[in-house]
Protein backbone atom coordinates (compact mmCIF):
# COMPACT_ATOMS: atom_id res chain seq x y z
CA UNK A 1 27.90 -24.45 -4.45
CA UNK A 2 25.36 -22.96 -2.07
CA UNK A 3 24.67 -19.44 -2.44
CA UNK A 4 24.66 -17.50 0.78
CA UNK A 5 21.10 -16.58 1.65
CA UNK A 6 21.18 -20.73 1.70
CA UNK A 7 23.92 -21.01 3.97
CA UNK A 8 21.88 -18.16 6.39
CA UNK A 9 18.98 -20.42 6.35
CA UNK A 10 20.53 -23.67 6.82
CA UNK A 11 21.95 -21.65 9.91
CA UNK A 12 18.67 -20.44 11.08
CA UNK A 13 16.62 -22.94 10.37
CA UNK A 14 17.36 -25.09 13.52
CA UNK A 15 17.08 -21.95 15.31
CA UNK A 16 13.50 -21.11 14.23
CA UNK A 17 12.16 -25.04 14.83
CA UNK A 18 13.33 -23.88 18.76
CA UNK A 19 10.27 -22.81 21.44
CA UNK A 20 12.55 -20.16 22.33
CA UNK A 21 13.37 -18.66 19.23
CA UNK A 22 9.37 -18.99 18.43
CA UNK A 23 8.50 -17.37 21.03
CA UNK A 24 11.02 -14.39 20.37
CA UNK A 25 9.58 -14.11 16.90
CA UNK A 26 5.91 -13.96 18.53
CA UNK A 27 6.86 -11.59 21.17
CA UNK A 28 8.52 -9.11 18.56
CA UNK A 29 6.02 -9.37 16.12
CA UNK A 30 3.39 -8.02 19.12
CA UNK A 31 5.85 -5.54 19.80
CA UNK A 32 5.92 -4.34 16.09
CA UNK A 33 1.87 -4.08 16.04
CA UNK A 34 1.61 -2.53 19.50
CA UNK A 35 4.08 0.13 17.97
CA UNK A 36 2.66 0.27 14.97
CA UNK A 37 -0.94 1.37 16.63
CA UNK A 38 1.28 3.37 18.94
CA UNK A 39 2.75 5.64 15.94
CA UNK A 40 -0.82 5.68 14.54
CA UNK A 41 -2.48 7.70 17.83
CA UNK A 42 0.44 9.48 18.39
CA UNK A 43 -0.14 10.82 14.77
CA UNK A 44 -3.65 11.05 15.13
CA UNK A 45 -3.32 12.81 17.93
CA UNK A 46 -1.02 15.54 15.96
CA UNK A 47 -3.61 15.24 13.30
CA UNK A 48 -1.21 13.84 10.76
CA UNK A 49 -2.08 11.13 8.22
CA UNK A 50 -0.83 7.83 8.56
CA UNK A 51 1.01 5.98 5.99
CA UNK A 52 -2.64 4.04 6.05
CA UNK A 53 -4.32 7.65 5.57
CA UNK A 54 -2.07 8.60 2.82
CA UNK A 55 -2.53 4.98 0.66
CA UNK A 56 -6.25 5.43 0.91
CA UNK A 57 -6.05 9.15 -0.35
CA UNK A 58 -3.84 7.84 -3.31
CA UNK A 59 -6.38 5.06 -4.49
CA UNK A 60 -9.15 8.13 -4.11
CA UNK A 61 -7.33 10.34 -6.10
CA UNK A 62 -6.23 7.94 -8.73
CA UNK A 63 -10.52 7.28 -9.16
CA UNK A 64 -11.19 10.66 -9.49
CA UNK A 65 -8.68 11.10 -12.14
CA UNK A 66 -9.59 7.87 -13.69
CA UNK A 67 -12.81 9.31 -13.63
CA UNK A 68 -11.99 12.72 -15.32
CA UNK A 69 -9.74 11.14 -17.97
CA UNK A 70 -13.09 9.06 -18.93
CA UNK A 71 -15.01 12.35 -18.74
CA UNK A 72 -12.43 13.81 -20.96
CA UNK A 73 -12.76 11.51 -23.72
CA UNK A 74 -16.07 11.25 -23.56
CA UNK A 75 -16.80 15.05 -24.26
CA UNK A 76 -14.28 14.91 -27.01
CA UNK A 77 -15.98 12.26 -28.73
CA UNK A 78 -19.46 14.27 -27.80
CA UNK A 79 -17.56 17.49 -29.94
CA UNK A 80 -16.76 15.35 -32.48
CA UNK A 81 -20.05 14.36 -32.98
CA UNK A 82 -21.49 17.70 -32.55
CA UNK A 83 -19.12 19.14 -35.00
CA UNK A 84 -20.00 16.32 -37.64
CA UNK A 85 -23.86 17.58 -37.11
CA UNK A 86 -22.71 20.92 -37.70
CA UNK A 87 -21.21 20.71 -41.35
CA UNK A 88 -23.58 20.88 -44.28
């Protein structure tokens, strides 16, 4: 027995394969980036972040605090060592 996501695409298959239907898909896909770079000046223009802004500030802030976890374990090992100079 066929599950139903198959029976939608056995459906829409001979749809797709149509220059009609292809061109409908290609027309709406431009639509969706024209929109898309629409939303983008229109927030730019606000001076809001885009979701583009905000995933870039994410990867920066997860370096920095990759960066200060690495930090932090390094100075602990550095008092560590210190301390082990320090007894007699």
């Amino acid at each position: 027995m066929s599950s139903p996501l198959d029976q939608v695409r056995s459906i829409l298959e001979p749809l797709v394969d149509q220059p009609v239907a292809q061109r409908l898909l290609s027309e709406a896909s431009a639509m969706r980036d024209r929109t898309l770079r629409a939303q983008e000046a229109a927030l730019g223009a606000l001076n809001l972040p885009t979701a583009a802004d905000l995933a870039k500030l994410e990867r920066r802030l997860k370096s920095l605090t990759d960066a200060v976890a690495r930090l932090d374990d390094h100075l602990d090992r550095l008092e560590t060592r210190i301390r082990r100079l320090e007894q007699p």
